[in-house]
PDB file of N, CA and C in Angstrom:
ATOM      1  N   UNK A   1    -156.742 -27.472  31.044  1.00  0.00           N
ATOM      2  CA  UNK A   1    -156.765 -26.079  31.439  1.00  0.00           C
ATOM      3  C   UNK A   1    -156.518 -25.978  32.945  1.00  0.00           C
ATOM      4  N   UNK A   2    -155.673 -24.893  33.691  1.00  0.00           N
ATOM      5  CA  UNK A   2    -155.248 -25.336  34.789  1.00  0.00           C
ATOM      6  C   UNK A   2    -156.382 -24.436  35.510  1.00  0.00           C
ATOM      7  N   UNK A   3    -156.571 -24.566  36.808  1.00  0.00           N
ATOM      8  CA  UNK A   3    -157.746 -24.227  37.564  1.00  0.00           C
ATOM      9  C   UNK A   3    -157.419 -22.880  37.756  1.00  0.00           C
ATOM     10  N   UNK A   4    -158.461 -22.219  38.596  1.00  0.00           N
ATOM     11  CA  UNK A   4    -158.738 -20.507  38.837  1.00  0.00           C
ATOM     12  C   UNK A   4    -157.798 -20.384  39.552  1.00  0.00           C
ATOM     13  N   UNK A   5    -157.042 -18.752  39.833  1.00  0.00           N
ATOM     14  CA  UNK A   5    -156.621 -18.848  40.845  1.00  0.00           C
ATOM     15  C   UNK A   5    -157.465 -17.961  42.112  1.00  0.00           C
ATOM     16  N   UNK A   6    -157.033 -18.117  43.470  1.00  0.00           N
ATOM     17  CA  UNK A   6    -157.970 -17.723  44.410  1.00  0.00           C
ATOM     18  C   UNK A   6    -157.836 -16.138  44.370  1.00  0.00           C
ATOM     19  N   UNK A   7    -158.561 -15.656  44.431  1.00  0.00           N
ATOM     20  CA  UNK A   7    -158.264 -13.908  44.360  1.00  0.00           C
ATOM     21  C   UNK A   7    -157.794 -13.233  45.632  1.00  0.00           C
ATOM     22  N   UNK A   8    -158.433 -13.814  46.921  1.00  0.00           N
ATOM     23  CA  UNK A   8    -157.905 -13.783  48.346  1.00  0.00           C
ATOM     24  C   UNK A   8    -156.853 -14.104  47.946  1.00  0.00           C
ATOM     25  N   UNK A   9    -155.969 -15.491  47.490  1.00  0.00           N
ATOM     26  CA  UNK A   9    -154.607 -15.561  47.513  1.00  0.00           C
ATOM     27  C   UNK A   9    -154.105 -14.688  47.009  1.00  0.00           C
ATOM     28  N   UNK A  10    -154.096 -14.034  45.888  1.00  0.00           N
ATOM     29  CA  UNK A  10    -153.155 -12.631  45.534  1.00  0.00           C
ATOM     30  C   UNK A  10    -153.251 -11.393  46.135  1.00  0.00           C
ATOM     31  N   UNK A  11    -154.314 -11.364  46.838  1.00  0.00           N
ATOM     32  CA  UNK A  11    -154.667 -10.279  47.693  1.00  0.00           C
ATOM     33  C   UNK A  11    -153.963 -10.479  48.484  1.00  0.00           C
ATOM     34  N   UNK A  12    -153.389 -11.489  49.479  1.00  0.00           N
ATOM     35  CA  UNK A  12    -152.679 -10.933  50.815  1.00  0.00           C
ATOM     36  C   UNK A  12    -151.263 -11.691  50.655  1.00  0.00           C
ATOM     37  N   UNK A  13    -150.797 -12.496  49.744  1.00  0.00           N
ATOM     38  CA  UNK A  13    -149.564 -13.126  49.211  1.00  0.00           C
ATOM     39  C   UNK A  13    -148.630 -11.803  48.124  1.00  0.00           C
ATOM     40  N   UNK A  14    -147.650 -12.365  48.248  1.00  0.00           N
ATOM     41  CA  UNK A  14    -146.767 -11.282  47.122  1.00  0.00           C
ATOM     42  C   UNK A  14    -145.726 -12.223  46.692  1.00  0.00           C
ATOM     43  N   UNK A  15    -145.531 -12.857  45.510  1.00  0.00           N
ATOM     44  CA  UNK A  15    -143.995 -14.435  44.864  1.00  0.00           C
ATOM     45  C   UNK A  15    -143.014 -12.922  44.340  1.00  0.00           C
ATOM     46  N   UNK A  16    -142.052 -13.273  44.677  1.00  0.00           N
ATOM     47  CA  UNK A  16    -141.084 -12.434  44.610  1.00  0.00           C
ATOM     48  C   UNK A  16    -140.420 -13.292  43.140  1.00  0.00           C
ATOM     49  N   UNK A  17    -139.583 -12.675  42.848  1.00  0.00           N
ATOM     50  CA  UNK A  17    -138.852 -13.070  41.175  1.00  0.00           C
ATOM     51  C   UNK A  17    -138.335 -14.389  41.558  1.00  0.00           C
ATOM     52  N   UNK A  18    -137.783 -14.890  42.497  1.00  0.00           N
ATOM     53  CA  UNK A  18    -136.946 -15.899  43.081  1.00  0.00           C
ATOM     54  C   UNK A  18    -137.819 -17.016  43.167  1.00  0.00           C
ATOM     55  N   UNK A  19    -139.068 -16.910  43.627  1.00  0.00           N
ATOM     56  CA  UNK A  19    -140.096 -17.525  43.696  1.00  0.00           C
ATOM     57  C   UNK A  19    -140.713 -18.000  45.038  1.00  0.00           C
ATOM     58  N   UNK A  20    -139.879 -16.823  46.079  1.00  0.00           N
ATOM     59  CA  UNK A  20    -140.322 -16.769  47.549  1.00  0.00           C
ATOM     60  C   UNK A  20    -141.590 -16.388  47.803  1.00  0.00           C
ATOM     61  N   UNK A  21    -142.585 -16.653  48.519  1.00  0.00           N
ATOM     62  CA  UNK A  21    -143.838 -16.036  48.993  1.00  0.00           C
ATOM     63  C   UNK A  21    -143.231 -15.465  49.799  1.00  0.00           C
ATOM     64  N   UNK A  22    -144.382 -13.662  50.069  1.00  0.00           N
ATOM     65  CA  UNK A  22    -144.373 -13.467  51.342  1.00  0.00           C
ATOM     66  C   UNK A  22    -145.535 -12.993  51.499  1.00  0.00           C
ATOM     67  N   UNK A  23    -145.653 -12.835  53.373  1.00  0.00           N
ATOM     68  CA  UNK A  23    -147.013 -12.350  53.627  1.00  0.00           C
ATOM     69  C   UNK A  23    -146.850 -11.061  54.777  1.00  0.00           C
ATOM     70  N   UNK A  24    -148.264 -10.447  54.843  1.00  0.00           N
ATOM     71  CA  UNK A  24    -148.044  -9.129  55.895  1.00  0.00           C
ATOM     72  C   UNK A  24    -148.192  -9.936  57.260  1.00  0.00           C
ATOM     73  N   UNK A  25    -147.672  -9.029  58.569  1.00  0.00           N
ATOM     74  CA  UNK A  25    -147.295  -9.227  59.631  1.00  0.00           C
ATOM     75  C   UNK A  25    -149.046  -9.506  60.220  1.00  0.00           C
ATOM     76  N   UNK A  26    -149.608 -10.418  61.261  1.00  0.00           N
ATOM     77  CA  UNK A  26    -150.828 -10.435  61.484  1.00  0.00           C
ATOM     78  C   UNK A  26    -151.615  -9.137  62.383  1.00  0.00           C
ATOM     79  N   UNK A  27    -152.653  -9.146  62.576  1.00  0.00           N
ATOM     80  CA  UNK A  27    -152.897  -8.540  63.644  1.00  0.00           C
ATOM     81  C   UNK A  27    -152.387  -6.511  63.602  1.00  0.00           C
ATOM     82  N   UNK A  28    -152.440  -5.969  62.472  1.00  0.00           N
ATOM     83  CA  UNK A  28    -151.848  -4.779  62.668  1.00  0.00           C
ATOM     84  C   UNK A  28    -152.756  -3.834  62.086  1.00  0.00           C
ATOM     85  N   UNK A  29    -153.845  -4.476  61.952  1.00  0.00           N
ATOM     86  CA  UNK A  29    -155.278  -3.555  61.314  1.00  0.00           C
ATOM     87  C   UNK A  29    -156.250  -2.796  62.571  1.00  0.00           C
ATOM     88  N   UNK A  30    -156.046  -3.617  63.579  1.00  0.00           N
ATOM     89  CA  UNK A  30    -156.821  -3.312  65.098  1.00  0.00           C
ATOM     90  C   UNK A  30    -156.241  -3.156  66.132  1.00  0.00           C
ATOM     91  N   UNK A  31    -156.820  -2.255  66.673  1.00  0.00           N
ATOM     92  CA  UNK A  31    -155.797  -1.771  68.231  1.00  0.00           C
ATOM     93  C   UNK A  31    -154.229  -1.254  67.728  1.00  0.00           C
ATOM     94  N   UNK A  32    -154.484   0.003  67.034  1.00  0.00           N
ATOM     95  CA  UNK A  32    -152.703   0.150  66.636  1.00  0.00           C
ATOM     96  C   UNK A  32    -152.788   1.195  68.017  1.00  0.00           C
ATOM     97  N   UNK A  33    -153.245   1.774  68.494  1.00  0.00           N
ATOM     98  CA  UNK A  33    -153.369   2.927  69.387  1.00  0.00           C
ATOM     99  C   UNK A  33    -152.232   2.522  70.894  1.00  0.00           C
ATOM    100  N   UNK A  34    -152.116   1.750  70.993  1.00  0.00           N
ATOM    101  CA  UNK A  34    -151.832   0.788  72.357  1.00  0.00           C
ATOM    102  C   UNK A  34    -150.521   0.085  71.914  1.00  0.00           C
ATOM    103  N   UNK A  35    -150.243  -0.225  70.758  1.00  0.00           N
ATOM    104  CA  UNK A  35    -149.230  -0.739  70.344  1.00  0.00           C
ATOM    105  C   UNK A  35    -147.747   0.104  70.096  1.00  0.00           C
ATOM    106  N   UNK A  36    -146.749  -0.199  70.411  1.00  0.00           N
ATOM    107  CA  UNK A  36    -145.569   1.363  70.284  1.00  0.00           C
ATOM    108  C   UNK A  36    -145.132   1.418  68.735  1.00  0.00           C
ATOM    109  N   UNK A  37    -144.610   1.973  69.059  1.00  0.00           N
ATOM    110  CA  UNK A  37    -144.262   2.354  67.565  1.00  0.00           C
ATOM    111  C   UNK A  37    -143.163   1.741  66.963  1.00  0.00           C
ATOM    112  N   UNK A  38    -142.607   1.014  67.770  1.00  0.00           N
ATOM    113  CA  UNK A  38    -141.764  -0.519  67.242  1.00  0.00           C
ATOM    114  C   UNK A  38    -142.381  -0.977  66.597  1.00  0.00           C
ATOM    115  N   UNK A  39    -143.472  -1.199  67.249  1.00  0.00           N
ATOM    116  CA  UNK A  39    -144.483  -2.901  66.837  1.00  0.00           C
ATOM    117  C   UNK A  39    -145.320  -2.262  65.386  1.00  0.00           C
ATOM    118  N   UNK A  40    -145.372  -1.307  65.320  1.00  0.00           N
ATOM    119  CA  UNK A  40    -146.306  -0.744  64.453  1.00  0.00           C
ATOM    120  C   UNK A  40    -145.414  -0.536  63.175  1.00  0.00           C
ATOM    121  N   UNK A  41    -143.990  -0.011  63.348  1.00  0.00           N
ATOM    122  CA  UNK A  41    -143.392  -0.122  62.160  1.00  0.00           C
ATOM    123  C   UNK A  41    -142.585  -1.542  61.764  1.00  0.00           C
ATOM    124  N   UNK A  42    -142.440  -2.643  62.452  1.00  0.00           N
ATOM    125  CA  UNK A  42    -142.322  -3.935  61.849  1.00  0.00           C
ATOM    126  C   UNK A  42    -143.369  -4.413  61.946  1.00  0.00           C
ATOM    127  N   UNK A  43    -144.852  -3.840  61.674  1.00  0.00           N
ATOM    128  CA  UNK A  43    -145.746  -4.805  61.019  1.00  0.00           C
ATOM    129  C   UNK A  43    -145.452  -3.966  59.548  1.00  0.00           C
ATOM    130  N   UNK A  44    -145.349  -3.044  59.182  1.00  0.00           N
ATOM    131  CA  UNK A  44    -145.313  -2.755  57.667  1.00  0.00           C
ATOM    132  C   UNK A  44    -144.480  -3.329  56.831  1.00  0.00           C
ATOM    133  N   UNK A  45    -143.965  -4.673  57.198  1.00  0.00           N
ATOM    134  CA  UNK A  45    -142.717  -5.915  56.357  1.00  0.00           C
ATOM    135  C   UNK A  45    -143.672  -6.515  56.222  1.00  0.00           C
ATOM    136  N   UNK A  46    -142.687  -7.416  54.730  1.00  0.00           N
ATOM    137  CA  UNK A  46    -142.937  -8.577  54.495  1.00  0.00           C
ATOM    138  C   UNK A  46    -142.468  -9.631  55.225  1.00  0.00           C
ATOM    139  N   UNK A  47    -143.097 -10.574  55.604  1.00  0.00           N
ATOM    140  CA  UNK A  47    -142.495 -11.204  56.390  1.00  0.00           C
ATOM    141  C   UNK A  47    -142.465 -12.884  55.052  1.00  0.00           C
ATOM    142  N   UNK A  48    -141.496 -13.541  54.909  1.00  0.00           N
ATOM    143  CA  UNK A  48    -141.093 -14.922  53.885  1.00  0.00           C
ATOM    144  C   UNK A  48    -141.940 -16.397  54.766  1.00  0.00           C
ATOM    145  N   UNK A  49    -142.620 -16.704  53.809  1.00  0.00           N
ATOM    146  CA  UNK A  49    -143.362 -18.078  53.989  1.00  0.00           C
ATOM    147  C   UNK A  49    -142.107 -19.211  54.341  1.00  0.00           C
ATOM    148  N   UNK A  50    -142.721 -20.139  54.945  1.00  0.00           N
ATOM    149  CA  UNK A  50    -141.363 -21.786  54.963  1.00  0.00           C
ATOM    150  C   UNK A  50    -141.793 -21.899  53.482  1.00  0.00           C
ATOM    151  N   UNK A  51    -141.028 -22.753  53.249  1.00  0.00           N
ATOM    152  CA  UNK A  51    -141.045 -23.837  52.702  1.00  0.00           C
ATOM    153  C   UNK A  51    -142.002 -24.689  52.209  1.00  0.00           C
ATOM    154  N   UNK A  52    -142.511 -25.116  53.297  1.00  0.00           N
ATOM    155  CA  UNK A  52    -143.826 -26.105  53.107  1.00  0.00           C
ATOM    156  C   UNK A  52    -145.115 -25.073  52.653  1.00  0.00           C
ATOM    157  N   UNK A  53    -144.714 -24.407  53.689  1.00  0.00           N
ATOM    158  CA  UNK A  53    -146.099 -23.085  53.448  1.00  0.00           C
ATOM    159  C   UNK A  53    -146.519 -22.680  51.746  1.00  0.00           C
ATOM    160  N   UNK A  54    -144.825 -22.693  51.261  1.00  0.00           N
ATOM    161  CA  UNK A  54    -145.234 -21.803  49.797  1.00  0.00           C
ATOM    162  C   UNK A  54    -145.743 -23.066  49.047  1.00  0.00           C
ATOM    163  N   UNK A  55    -145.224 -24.296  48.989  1.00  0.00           N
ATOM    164  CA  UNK A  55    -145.559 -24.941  48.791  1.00  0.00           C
ATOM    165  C   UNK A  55    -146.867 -25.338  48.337  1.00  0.00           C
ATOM    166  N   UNK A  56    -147.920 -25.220  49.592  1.00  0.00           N
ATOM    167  CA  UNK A  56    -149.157 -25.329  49.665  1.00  0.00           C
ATOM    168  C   UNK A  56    -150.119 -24.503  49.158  1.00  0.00           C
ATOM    169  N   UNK A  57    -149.663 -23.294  48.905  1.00  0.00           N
ATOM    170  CA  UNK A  57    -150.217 -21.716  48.379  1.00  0.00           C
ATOM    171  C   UNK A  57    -149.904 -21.924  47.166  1.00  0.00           C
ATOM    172  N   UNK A  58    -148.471 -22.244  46.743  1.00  0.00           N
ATOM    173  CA  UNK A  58    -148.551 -21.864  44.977  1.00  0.00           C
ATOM    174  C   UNK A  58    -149.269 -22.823  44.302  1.00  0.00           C
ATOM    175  N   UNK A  59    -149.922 -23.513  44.742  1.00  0.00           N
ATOM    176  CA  UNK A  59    -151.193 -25.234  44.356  1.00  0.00           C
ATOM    177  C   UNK A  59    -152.395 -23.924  43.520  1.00  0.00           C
ATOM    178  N   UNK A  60    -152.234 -22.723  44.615  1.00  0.00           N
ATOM    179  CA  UNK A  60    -153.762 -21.709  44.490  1.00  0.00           C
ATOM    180  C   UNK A  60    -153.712 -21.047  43.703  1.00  0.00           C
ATOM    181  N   UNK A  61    -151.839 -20.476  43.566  1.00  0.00           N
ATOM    182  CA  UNK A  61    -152.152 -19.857  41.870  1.00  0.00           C
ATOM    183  C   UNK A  61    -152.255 -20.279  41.084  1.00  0.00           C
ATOM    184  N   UNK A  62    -152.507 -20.018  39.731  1.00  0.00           N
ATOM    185  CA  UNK A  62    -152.461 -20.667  38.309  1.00  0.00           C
ATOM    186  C   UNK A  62    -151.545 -20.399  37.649  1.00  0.00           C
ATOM    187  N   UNK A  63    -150.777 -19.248  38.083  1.00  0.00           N
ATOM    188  CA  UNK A  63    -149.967 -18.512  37.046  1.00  0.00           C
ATOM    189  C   UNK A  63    -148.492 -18.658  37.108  1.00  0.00           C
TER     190      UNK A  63
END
């Protein structure tokens, strides 16, 4: 039976059909006030994991 998967991991990960991870931009929950409005609308992307990265994450899903 294959192990749990982490619930944090699906919470802030998204595997696209292809089988790319991606994740949200860091840092865009605090201090948006100060930040312009560049920075504030490219944190609302996905931004694509390496390689190695997805690698290491899809170990966490099960599915």
């Amino acid at each position: 039976m294959p192990g749990k998967t982490r619930k944090s991991i699906t919470k802030r990960f998204k595997i696209t059909k292809n089988g790319k991870m991606l994740r949200r931009l860091v840092g865009q929950d605090h201090y948006r006030q100060k930040k312009t409005g560049k920075r504030r609308r490219h944190g609302r992307r996905w931004i694509p994991l390496s390689v190695s990265e997805t690698k290491k994450f899809k170990k966490l899903f099960s599915y």
